[in-house]
Protein backbone atom coordinates (compact mmCIF):
# COMPACT_ATOMS: atom_id res chain seq x y z
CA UNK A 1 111.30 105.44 85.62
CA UNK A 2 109.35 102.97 83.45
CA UNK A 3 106.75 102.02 85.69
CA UNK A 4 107.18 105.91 87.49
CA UNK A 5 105.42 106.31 83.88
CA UNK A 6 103.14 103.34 83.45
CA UNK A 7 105.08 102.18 80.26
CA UNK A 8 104.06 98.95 80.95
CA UNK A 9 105.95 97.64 78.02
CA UNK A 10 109.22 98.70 76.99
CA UNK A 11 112.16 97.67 74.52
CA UNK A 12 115.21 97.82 75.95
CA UNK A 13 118.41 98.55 73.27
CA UNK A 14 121.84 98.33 73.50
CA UNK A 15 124.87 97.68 71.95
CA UNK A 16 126.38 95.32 73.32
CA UNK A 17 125.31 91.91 72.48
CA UNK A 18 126.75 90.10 75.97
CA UNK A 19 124.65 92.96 78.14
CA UNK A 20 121.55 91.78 76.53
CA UNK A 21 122.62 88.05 77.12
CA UNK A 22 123.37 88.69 80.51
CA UNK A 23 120.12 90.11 81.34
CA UNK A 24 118.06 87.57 79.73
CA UNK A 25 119.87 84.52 81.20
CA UNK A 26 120.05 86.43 84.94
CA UNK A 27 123.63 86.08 84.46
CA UNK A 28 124.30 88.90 86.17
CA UNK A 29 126.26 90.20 89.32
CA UNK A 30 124.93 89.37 92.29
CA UNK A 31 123.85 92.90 93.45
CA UNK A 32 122.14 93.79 90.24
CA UNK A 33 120.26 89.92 90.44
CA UNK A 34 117.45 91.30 92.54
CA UNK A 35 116.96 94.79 91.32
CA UNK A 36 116.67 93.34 87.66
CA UNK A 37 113.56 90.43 88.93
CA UNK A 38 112.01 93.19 90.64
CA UNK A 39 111.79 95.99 87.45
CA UNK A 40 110.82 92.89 85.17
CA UNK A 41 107.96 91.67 87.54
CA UNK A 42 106.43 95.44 87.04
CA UNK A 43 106.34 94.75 83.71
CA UNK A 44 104.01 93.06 81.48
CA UNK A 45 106.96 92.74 79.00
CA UNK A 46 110.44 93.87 78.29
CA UNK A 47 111.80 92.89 74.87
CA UNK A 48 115.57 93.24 74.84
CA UNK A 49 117.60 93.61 71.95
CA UNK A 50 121.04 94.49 70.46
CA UNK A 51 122.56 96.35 67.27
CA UNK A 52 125.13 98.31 66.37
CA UNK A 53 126.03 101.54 68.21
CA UNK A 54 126.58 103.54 64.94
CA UNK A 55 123.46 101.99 63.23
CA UNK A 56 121.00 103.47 65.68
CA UNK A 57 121.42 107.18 65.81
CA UNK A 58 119.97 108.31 68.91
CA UNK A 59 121.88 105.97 70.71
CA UNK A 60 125.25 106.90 69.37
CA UNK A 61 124.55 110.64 69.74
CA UNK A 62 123.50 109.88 73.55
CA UNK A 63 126.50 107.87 74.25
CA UNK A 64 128.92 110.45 72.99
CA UNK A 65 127.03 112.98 74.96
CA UNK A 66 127.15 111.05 78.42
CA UNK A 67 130.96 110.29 77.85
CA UNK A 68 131.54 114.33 78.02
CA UNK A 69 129.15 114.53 80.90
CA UNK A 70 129.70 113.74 84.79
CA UNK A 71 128.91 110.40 85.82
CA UNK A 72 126.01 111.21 88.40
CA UNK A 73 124.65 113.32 86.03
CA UNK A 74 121.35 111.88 84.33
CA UNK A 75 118.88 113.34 81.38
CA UNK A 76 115.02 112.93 81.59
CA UNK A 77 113.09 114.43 78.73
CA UNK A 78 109.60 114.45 77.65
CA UNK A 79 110.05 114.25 74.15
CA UNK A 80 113.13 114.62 71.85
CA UNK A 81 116.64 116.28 73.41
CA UNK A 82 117.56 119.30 72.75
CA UNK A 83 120.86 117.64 71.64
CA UNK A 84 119.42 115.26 69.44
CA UNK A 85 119.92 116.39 66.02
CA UNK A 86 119.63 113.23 64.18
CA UNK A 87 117.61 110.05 64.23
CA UNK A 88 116.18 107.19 62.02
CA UNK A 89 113.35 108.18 59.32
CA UNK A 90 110.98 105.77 58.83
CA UNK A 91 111.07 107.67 55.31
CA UNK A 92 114.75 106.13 54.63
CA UNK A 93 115.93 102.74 53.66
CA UNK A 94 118.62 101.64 55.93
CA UNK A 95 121.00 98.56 54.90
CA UNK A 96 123.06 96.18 56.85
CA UNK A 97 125.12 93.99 54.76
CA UNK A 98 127.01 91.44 56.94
């Protein structure tokens, strides 16, 4: 979808620290090996990071919507969902106190 797009660079999210690991070592599956080398080559970069599900917003809304939704089922919107009702302001101070 990415390069569908031309976002020629993109940051890739997630919550889960050993997903990000795994994609930046290529210690991955076998079947997901070559289809990983082939998206990052049609990149000029792909920054990958991790952080708390219930720090980032959007991504804890979207994961509670997609585990009430069908697996095959997938959302592409231009611009914010309709079922996105809250997100970070760059107006806020947000704290993480380890």
């Amino acid at each position: 979808m990415a390069v569908n797009k031309q976002w020629n660079h993109i940051w890739i999210e997630s919550d889960s620290v050993a997903a990000v690991k795994a994609f930046e070592s290529m210690k991955l599956p076998w079947w997901m090996k070559r289809r990983w080398a082939s998206c990052r080559q049609k990149l000029l970069s792909c920054l990958l990071t991790s952080t708390w599900r219930e720090v980032n917003f959007a991504a804890d809304q979207a994961a509670k919507k997609a585990t009430s939704e069908s697996d095959e089922l997938m959302h592409f919107c231009n611009g914010k969902p309709p079922w996105l009702y809250k997100w970070e302001d760059c107006h806020w101070r947000y704290f993480r106190i380890n």
